[in-house]
C-alpha atoms as a PDB file:
ATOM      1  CA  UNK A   1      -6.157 -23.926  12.529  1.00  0.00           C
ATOM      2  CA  UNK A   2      -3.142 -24.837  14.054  1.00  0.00           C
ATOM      3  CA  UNK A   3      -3.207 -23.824  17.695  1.00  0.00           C
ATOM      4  CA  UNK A   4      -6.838 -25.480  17.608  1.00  0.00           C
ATOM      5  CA  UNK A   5      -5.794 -28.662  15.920  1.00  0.00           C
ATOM      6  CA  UNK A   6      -3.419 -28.740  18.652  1.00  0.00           C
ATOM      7  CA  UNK A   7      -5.323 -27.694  21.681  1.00  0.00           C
ATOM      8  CA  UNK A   8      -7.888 -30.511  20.472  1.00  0.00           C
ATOM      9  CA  UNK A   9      -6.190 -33.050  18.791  1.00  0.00           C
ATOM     10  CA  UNK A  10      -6.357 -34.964  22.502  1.00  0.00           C
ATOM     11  CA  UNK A  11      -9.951 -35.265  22.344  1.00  0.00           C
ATOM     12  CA  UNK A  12     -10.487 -36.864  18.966  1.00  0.00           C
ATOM     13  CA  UNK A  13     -10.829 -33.801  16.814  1.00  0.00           C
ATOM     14  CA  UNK A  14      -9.741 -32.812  13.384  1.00  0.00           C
ATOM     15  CA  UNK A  15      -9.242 -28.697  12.810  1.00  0.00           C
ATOM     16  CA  UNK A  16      -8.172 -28.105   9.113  1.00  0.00           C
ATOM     17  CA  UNK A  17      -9.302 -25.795   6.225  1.00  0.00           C
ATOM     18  CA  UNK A  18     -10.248 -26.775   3.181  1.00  0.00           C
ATOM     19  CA  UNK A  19     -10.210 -24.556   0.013  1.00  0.00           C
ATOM     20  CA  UNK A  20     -13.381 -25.229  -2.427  1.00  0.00           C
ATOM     21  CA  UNK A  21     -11.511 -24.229  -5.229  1.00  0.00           C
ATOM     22  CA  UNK A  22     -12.801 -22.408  -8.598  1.00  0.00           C
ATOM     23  CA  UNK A  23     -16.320 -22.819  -8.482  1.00  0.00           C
ATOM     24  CA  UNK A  24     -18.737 -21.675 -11.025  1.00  0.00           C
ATOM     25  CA  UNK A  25     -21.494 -19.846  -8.417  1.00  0.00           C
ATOM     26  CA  UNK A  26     -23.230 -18.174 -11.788  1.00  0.00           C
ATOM     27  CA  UNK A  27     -25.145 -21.134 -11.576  1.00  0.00           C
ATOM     28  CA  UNK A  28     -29.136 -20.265 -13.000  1.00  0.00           C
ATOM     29  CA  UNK A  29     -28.037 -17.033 -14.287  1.00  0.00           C
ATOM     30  CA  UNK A  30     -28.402 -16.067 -17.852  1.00  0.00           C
ATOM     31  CA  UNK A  31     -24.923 -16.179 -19.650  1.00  0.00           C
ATOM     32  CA  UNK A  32     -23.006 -13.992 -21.457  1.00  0.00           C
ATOM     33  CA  UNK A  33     -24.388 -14.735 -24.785  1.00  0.00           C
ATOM     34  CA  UNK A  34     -27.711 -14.043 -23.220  1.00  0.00           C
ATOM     35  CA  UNK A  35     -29.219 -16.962 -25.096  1.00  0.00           C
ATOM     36  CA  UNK A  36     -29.975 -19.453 -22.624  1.00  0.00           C
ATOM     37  CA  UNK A  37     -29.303 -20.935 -18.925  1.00  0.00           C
ATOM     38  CA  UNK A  38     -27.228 -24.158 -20.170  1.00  0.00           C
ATOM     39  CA  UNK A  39     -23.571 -24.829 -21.500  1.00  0.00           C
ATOM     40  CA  UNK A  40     -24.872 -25.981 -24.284  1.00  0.00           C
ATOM     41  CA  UNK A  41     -25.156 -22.517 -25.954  1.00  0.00           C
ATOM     42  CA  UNK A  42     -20.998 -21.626 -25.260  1.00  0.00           C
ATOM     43  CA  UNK A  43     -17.617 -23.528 -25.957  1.00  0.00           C
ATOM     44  CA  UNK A  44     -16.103 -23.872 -22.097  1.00  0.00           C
ATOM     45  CA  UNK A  45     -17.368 -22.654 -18.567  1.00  0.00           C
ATOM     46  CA  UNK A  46     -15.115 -19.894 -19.145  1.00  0.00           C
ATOM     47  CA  UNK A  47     -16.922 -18.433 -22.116  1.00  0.00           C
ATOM     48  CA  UNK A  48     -20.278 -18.951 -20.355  1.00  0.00           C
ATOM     49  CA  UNK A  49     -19.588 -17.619 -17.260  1.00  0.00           C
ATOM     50  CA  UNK A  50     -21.072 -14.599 -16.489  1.00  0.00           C
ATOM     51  CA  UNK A  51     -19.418 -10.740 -17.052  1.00  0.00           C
ATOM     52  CA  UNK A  52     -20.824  -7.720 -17.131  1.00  0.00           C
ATOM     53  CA  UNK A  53     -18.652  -5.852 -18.962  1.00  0.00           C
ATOM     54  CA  UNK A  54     -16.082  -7.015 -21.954  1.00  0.00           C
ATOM     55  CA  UNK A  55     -13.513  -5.483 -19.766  1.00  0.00           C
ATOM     56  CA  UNK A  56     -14.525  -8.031 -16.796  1.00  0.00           C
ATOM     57  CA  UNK A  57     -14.782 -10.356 -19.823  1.00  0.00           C
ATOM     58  CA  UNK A  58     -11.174  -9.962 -21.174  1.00  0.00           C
ATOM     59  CA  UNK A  59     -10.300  -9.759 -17.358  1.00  0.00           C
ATOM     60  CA  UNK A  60     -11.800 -12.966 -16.835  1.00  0.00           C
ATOM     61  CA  UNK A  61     -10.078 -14.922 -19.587  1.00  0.00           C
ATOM     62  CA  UNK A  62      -6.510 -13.465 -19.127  1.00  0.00           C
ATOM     63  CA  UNK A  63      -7.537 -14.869 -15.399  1.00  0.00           C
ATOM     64  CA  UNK A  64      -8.095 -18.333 -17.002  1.00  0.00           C
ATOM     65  CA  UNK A  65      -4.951 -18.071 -19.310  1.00  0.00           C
ATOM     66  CA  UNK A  66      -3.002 -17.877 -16.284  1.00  0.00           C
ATOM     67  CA  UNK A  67      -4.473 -20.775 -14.332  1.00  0.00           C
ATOM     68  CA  UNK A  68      -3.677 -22.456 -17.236  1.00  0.00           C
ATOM     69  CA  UNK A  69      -0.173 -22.013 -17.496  1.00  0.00           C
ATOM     70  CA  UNK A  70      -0.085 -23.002 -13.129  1.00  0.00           C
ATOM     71  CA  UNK A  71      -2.185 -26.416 -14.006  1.00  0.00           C
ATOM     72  CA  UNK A  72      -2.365 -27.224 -17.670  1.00  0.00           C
ATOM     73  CA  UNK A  73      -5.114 -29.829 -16.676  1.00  0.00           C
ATOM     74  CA  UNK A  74      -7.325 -26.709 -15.529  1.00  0.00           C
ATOM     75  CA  UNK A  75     -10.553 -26.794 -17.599  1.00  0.00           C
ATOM     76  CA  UNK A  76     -12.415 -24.134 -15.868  1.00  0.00           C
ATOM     77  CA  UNK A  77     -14.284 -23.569 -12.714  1.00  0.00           C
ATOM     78  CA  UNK A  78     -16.200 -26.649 -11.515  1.00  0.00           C
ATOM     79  CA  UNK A  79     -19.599 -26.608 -10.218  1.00  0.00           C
ATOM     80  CA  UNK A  80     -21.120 -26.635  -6.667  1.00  0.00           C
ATOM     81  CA  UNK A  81     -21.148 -30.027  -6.587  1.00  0.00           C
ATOM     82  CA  UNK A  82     -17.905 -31.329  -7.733  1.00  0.00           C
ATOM     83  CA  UNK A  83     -16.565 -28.908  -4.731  1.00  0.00           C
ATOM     84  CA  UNK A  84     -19.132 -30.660  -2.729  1.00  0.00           C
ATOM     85  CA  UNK A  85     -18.289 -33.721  -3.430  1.00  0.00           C
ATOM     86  CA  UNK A  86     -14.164 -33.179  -3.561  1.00  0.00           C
ATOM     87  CA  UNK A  87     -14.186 -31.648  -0.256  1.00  0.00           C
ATOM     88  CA  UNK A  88     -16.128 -34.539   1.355  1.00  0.00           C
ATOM     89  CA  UNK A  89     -13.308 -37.066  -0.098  1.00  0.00           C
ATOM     90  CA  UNK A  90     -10.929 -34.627   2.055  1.00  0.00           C
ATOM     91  CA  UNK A  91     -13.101 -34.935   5.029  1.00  0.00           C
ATOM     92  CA  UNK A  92     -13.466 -38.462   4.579  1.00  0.00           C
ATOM     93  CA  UNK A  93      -9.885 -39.173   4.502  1.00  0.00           C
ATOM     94  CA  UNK A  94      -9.038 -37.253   7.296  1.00  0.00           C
ATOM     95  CA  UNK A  95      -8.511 -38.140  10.747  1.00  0.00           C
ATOM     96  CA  UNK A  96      -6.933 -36.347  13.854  1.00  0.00           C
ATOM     97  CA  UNK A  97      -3.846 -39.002  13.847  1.00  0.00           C
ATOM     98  CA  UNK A  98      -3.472 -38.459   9.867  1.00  0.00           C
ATOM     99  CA  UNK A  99      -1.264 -35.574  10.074  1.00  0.00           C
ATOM    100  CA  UNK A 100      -3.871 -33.309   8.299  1.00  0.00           C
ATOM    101  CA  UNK A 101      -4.432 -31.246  11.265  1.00  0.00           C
ATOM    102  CA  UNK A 102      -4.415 -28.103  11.492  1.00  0.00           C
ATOM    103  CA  UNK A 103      -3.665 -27.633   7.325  1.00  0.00           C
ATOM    104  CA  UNK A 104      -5.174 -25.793   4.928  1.00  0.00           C
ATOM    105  CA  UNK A 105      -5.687 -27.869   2.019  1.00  0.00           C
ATOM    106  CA  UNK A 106      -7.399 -27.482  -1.638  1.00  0.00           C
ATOM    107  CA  UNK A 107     -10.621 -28.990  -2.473  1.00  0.00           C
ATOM    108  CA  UNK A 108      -8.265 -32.048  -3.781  1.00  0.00           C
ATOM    109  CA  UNK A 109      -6.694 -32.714  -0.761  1.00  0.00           C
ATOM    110  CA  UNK A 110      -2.701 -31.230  -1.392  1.00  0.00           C
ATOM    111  CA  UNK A 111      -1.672 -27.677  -2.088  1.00  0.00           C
ATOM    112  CA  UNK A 112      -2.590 -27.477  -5.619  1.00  0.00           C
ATOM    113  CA  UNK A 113      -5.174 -25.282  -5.868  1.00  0.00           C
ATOM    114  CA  UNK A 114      -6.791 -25.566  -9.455  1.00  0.00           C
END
């Protein structure tokens, strides 16, 4: 990102990468409680999220625990949109001469990544 930030900065453009962050992609899938398609049938994200196994299950939640503990604001993956959406607010804000060049930035726009 770097080298082409540089190499192009002259003519106008911006070379950065942006991170989407956590993003739920089980999106139209049947859940683990195999109930229904919506949130409405499980406590968080993290609970409805899909695993095949209880191992990738337990996996997935001691995941979560530790995202947690790195950003205690974390509530769980967000969808396709929200990453949409964030990542455009980057964009938007971003500018060859705004020192964001050749960067690679979260979905947020800094280096925190949840």
């Amino acid at each position: 990102m770097a080298k082409y930030n540089a190499a192009y900065k002259k003519d106008g453009i911006l070379f950065m990468a942006i991170s989407p962050g956590l993003v739920s992609t089980a999106e139209g899938k049947t859940c683990r409680c195999r109930t229904t398609e919506t949130l409405s049938c499980c406590r968080t994200q993290v609970d409805h999220d899909l695993a095949d196994t209880d191992e990738e299950y337990a996996g997935n939640q001691a995941m979560i625990a530790q995202f947690a503990d790195y950003a205690p604001d974390f509530k769980g993956p967000i969808t396709p949109q929200e990453s949409v959406q964030q990542i455009l607010k980057v964009i938007d804000n971003s500018s060859p001469n705004s020192g964001a060049g050749g960067s690679f930035v979260s979905h947020l726009g800094t280096k925190q990544w949840l």
